[in-house]
Protein backbone atom coordinates (compact mmCIF):
# COMPACT_ATOMS: atom_id res chain seq x y z
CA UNK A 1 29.10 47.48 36.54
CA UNK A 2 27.46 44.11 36.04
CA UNK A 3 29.19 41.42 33.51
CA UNK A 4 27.62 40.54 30.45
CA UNK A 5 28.46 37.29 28.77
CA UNK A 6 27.59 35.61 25.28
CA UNK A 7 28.76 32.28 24.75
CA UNK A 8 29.31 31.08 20.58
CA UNK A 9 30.46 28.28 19.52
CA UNK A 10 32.72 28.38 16.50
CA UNK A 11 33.95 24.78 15.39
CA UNK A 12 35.38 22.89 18.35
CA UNK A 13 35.89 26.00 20.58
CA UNK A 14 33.36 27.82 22.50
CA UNK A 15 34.41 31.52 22.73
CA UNK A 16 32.90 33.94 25.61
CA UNK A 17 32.24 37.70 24.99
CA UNK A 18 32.93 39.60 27.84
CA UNK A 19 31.77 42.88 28.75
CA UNK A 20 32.09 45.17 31.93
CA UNK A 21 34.49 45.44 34.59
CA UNK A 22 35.96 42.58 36.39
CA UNK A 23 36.14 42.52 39.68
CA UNK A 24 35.62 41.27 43.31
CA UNK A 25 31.73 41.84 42.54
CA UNK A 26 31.93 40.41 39.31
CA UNK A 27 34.61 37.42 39.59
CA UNK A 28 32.17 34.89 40.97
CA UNK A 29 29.93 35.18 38.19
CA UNK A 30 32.83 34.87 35.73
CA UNK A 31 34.21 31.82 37.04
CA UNK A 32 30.80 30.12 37.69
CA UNK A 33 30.65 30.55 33.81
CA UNK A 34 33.83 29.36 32.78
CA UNK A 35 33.17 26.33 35.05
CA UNK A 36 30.32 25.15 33.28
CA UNK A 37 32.38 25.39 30.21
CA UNK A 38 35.28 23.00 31.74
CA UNK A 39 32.75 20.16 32.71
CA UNK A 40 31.30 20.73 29.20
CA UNK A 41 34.32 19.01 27.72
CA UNK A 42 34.71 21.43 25.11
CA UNK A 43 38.62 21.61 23.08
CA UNK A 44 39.31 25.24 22.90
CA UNK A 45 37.67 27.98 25.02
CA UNK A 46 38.54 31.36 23.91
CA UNK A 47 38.01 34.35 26.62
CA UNK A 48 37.21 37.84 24.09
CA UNK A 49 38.08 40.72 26.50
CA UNK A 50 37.77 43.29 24.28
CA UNK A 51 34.42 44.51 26.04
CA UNK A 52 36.64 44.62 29.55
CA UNK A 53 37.98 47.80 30.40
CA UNK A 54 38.90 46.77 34.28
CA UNK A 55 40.20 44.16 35.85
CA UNK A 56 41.49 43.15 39.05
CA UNK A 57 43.27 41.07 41.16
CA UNK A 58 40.03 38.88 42.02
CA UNK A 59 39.68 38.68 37.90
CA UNK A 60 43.37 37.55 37.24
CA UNK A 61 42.85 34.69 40.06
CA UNK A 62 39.34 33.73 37.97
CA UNK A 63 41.59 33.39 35.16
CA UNK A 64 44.44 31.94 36.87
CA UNK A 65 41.95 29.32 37.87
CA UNK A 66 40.82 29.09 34.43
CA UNK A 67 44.29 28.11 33.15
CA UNK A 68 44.36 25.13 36.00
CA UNK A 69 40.82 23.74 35.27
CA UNK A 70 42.20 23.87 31.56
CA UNK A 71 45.33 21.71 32.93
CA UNK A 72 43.00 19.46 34.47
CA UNK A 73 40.83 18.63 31.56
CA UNK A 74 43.10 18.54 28.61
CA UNK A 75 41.01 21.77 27.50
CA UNK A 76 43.03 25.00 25.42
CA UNK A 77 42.58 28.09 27.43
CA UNK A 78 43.13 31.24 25.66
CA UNK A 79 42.73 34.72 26.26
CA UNK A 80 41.77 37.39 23.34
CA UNK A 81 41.77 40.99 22.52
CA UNK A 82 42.66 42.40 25.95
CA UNK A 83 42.50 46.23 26.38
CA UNK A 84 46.34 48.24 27.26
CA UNK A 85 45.02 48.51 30.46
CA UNK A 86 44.05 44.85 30.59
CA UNK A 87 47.25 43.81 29.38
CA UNK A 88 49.41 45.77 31.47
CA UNK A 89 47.36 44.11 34.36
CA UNK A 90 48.59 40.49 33.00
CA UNK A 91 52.14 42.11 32.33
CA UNK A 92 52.76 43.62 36.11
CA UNK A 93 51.72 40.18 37.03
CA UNK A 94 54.03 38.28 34.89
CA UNK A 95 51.33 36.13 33.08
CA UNK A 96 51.72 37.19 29.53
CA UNK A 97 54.04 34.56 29.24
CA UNK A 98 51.74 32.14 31.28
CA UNK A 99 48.72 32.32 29.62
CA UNK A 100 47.88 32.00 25.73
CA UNK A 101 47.19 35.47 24.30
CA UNK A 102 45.84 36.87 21.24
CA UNK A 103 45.55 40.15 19.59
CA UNK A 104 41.92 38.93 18.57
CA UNK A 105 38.96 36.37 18.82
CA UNK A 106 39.57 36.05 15.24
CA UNK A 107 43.39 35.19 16.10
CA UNK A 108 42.70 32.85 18.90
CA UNK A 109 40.76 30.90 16.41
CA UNK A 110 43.27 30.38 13.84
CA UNK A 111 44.28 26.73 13.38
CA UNK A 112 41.40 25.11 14.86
C-alpha cells in the first residue's frame, strides 16, 4: 500500500498526516519528506500516525533518523496518535522513551 501524506501548517509547527503502511517500499518516500521539512527550518514537526496501521523496521529507522536530523537542526520532533500496533512496535524497540509521543495531533500541539 502506497503512503499518502498531507503536510499543514499550524502556528510554528508543520504537522504531516500519514496514511498507509510503512515499510521497506514505503520508507524512502517517508524520509525524502521529512527531509525537506528539516532543511525547511521549521520549530516543531509533528508526525500524525493515526492513518498507519503497519510499520516496520525500515519505518522505525526513517524515524530514528528523523529524531537525529531534529538533533542536528535545533528542530522538535514529535510523534502523534500511533495505532496499539504502532506503539507496541516503538515499545519492543525501546523508543517510547526516546522519542516525543502523543496521544494526538491535537496533543502534540499543545504549548506551541
Amino acid at each position: 500500500m502506497a503512503l499518502d501524506f498531507q503536510s499543514d501548517e499550524v502556528g510554528s509547527a508543520v504537522v504531516v498526516s500519514v496514511k498507509g503502511d510503512v515499510d521497506m517500499d514505503s520508507s524512502p518516500e517517508l524520509q525524502k519528506q521529512l527531509l525537506g521539512l528539516f532543511r525547511d527550518d521549521q520549530k516543531v514537526i509533528v508526525v500524525d500516525l493515526s492513518g498507519v496501521s503497519y510499520i516496520d523496521s525500515s519505518g522505525i529507522a526513517t524515524f530514528v533518523e528523523g529524531l537525529q536530523w531534529s538533533h542536528n537542526t535545533q528542530n522538535k520532533f514529535r510523534l502523534a496518535g500511533l495505532s496499539p500496533c504502532v506503539k507496541d512496535i516503538f515499545e519492543i524497540a525501546r523508543l517510547t522513551t526516546v522519542f516525543d509521543i502523543f496521544d494526538s495531533r491535537e496533543k502534540a500541539l499543545e504549548g506551541i
